[in-house]
C-alpha atoms as a PDB file:
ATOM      1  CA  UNK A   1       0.000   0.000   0.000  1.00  0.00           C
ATOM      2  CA  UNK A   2       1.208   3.949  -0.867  1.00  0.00           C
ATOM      3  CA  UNK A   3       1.945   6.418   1.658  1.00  0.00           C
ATOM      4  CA  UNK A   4      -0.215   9.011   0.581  1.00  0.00           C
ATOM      5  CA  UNK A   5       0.795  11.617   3.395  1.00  0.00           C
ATOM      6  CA  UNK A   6       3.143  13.663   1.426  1.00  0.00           C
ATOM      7  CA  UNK A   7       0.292  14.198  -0.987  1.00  0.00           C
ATOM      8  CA  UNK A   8      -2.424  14.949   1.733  1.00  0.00           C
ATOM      9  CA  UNK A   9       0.180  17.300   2.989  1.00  0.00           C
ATOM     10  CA  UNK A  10       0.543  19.141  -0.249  1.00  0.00           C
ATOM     11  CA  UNK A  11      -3.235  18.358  -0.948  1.00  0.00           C
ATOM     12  CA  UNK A  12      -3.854  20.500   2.306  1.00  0.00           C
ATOM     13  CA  UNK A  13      -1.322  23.604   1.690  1.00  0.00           C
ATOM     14  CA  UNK A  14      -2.583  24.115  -1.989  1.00  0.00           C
ATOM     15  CA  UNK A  15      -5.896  24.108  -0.280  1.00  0.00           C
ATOM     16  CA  UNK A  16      -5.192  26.868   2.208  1.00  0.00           C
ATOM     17  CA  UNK A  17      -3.034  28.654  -0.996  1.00  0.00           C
ATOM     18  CA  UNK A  18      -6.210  28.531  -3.287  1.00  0.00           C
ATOM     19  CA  UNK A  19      -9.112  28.771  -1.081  1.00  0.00           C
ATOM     20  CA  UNK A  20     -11.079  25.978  -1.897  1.00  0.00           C
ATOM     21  CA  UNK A  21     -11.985  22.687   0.282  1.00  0.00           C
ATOM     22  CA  UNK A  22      -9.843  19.963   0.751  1.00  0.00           C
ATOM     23  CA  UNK A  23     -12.204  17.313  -0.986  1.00  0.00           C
ATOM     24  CA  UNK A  24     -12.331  19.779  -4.353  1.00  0.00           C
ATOM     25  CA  UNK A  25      -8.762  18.333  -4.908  1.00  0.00           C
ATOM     26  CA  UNK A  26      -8.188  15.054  -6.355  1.00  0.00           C
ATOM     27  CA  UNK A  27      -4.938  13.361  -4.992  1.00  0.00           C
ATOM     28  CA  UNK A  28      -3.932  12.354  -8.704  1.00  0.00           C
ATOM     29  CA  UNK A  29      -4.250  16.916  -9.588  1.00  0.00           C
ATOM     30  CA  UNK A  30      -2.062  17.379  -6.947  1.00  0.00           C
ATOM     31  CA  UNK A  31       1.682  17.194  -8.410  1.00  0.00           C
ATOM     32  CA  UNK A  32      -0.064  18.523 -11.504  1.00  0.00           C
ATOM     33  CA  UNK A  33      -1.342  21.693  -9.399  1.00  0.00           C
ATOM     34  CA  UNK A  34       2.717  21.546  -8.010  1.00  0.00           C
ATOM     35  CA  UNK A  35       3.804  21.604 -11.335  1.00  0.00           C
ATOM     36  CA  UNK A  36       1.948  24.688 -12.291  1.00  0.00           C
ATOM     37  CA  UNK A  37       2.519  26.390  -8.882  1.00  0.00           C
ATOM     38  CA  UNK A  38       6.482  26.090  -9.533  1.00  0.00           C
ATOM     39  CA  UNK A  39       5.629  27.344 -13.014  1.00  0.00           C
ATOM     40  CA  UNK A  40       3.824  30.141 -11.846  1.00  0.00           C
ATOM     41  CA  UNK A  41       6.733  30.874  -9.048  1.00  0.00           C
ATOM     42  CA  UNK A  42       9.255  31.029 -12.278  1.00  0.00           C
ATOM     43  CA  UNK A  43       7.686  33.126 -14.375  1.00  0.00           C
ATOM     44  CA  UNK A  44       6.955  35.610 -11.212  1.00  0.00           C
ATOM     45  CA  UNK A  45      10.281  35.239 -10.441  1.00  0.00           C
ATOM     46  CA  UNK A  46      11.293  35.743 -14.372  1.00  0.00           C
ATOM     47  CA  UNK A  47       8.688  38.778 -14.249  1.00  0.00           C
ATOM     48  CA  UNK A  48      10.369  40.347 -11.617  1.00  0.00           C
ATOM     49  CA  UNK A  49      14.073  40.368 -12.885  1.00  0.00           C
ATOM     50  CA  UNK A  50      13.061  41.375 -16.174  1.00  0.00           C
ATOM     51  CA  UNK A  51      11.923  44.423 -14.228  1.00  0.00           C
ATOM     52  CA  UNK A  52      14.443  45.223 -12.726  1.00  0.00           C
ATOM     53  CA  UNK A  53      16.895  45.306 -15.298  1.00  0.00           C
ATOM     54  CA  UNK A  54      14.568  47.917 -16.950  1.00  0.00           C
ATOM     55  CA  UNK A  55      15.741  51.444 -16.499  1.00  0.00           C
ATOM     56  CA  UNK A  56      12.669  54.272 -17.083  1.00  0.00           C
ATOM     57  CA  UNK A  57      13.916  56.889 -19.470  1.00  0.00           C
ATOM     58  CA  UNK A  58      13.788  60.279 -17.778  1.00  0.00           C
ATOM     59  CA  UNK A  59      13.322  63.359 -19.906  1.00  0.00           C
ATOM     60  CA  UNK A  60      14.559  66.420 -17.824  1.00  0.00           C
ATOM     61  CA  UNK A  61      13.767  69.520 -20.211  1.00  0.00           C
ATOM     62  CA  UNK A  62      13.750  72.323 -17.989  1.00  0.00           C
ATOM     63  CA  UNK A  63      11.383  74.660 -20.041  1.00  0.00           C
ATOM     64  CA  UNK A  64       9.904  78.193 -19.254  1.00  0.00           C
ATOM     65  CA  UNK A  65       6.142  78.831 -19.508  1.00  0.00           C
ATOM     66  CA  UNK A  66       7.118  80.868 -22.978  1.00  0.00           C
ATOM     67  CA  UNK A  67       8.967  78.468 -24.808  1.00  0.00           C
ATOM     68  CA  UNK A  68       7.486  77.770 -28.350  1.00  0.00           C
ATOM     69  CA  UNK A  69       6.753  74.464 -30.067  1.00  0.00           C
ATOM     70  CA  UNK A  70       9.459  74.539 -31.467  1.00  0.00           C
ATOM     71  CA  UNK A  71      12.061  74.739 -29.536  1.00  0.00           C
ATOM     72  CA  UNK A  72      10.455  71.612 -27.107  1.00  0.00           C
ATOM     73  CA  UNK A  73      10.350  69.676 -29.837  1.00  0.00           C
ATOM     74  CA  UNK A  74      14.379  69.850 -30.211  1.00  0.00           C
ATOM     75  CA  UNK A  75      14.820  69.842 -26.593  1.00  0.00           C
ATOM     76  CA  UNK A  76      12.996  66.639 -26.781  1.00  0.00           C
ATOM     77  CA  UNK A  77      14.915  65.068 -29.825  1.00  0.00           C
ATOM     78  CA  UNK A  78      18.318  66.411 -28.310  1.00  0.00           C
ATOM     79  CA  UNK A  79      16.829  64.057 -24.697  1.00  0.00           C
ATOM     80  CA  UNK A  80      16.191  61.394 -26.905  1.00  0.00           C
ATOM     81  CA  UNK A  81      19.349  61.454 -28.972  1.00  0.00           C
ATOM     82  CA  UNK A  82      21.068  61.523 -24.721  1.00  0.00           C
ATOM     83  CA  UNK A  83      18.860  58.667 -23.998  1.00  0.00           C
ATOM     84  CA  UNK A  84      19.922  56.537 -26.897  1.00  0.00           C
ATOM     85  CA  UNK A  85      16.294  56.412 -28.176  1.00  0.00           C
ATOM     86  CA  UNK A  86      16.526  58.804 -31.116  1.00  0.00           C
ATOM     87  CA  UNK A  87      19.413  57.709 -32.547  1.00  0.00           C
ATOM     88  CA  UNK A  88      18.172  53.956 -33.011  1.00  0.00           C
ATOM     89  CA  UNK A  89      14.979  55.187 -34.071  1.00  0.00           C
ATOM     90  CA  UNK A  90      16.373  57.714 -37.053  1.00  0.00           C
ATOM     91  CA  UNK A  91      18.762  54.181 -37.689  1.00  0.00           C
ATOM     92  CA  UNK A  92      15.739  52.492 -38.549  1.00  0.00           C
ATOM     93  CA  UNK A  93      13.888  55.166 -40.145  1.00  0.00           C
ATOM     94  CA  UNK A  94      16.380  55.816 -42.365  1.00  0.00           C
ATOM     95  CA  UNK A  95      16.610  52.096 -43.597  1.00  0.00           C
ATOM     96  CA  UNK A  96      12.908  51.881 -43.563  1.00  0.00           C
ATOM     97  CA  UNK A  97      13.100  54.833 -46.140  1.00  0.00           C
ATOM     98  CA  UNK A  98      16.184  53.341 -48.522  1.00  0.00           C
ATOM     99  CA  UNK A  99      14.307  49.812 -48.383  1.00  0.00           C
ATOM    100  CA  UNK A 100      11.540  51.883 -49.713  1.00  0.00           C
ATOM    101  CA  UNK A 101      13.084  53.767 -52.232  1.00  0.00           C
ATOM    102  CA  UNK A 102      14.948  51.320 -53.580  1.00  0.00           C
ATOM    103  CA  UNK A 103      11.464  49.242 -54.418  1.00  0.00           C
ATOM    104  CA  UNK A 104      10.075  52.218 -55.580  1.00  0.00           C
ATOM    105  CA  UNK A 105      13.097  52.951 -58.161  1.00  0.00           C
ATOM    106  CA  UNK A 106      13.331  49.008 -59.003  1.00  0.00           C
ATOM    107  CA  UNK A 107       9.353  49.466 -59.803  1.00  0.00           C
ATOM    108  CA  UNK A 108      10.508  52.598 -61.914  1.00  0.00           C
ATOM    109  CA  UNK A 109      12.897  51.026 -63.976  1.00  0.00           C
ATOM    110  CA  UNK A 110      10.580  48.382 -64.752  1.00  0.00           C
ATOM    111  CA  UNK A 111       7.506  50.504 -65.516  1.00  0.00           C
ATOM    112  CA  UNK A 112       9.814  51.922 -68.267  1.00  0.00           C
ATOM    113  CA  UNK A 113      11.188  48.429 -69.812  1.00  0.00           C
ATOM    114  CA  UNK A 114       7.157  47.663 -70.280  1.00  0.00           C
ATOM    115  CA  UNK A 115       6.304  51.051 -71.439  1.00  0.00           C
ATOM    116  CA  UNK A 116       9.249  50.993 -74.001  1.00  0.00           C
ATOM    117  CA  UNK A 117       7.877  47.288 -74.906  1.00  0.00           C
ATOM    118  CA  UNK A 118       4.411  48.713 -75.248  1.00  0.00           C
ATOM    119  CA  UNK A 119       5.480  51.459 -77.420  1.00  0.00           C
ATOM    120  CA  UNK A 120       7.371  48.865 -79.957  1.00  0.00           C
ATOM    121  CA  UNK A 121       4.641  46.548 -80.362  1.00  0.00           C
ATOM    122  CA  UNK A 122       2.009  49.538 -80.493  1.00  0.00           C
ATOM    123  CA  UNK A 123       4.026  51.003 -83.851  1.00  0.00           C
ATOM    124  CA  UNK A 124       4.314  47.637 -85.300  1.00  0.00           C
ATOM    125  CA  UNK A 125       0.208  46.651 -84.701  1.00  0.00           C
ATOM    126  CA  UNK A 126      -0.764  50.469 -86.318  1.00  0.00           C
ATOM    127  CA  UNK A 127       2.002  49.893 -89.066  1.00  0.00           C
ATOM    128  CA  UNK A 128      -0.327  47.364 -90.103  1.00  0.00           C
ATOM    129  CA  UNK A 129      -3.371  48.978 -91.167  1.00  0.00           C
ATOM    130  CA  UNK A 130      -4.622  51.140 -93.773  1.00  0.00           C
ATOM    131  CA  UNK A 131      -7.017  54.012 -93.862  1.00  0.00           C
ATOM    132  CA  UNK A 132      -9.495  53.538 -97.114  1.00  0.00           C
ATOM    133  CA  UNK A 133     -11.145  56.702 -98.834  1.00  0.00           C
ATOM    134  CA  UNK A 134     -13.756  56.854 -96.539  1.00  0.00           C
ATOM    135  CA  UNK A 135     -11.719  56.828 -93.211  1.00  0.00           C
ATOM    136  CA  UNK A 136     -12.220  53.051 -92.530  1.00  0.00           C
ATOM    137  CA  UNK A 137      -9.257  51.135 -91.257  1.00  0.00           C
ATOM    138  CA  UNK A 138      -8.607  47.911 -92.660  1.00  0.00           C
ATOM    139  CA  UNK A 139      -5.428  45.328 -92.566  1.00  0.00           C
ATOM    140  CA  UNK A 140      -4.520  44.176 -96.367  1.00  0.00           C
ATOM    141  CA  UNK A 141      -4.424  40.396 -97.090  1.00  0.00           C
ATOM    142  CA  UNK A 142      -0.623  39.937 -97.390  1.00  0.00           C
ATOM    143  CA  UNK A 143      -0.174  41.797 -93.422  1.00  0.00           C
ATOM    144  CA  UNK A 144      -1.595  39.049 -91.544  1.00  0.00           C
ATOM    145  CA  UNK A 145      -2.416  34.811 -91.756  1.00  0.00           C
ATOM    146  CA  UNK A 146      -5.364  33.235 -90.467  1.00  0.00           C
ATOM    147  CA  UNK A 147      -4.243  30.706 -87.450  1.00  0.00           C
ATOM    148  CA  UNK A 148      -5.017  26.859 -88.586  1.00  0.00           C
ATOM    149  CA  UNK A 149      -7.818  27.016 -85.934  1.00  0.00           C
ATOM    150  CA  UNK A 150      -9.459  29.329 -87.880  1.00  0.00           C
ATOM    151  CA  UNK A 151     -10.066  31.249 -84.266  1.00  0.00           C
ATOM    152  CA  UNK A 152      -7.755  34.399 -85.326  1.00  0.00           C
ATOM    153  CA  UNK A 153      -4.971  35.355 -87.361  1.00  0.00           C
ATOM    154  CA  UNK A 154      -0.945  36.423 -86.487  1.00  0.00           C
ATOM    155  CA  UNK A 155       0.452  39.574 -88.119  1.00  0.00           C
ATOM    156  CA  UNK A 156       3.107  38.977 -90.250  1.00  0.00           C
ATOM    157  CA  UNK A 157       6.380  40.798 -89.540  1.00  0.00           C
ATOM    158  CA  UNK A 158       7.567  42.259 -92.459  1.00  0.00           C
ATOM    159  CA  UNK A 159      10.982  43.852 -91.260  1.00  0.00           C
ATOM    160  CA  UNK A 160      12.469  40.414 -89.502  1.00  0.00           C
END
């Protein structure tokens, strides 16, 4: 037969701990309910260094009751820039900004290959057709061939 007395024992305390009746608590929840108690303790304990290492930044601007916008918003950015919070900021500004403009230039550069492209293959499609008399446009027989599908027909490049 077990000794079930260190369980009763713990059984008991997390009883007290939590409030509730001794019954409530199964003996086979109990190093379960241990298990998350040290949990808990750790992460408290986790909690509370992590705190402690944290240091509050302090601004200390000194202003008068006339001082303009202006001149707090420096005083602020020159606290900042003391505090080592500006500087990392404008760091990744600034290479939020070139990642930017570098897409934005790529995109550019592109947008001109296709327009280029589009231009070329616009003057070769009008090259093709002929205003009658009237003002009808028309494409003569020898410009294009009808596909073997008989579902269109391909221009015929002249110049290649």
């Amino acid at each position: 037969m077990r000794d079930y007395s260190k369980l009763n024992q713990e059984r008991h305390r997390l009883a007290l701990r939590f409030g509730i009746s001794e019954s409530d608590i199964e003996l086979e929840l109990v190093p379960l309910m241990l298990a998350v108690e040290q949990s808990v303790n750790k992460i408290d304990q986790a909690t509370a260094k992590v705190n402690d290492s944290i240091k509050p930044v302090v601004y200390n601007n000194h202003y008068n009751s006339n001082t303009s916008a202006w001149r707090m918003f420096w005083g602020n950015i020159s606290t900042g820039i003391g505090q080592n919070v500006v500087s990392v900021s404008l760091i990744f500004s600034a290479f939020i900004f070139c990642s930017v403009a570098a897409f934005i230039l790529k995109d550019a550069i592109a947008d001109q290959e296709k327009i280029e492209l589009t231009d070329k293959r616009w003057n070769f499609i009008t090259r093709q057709f002929i205003r009658d008399r009237q003002g009808n446009y028309f494409i003569p027989k020898e410009n294009y061939v009808i596909m073997p599908d008989k579902k269109g027909i391909r221009l015929i490049n002249k110049e290649e």
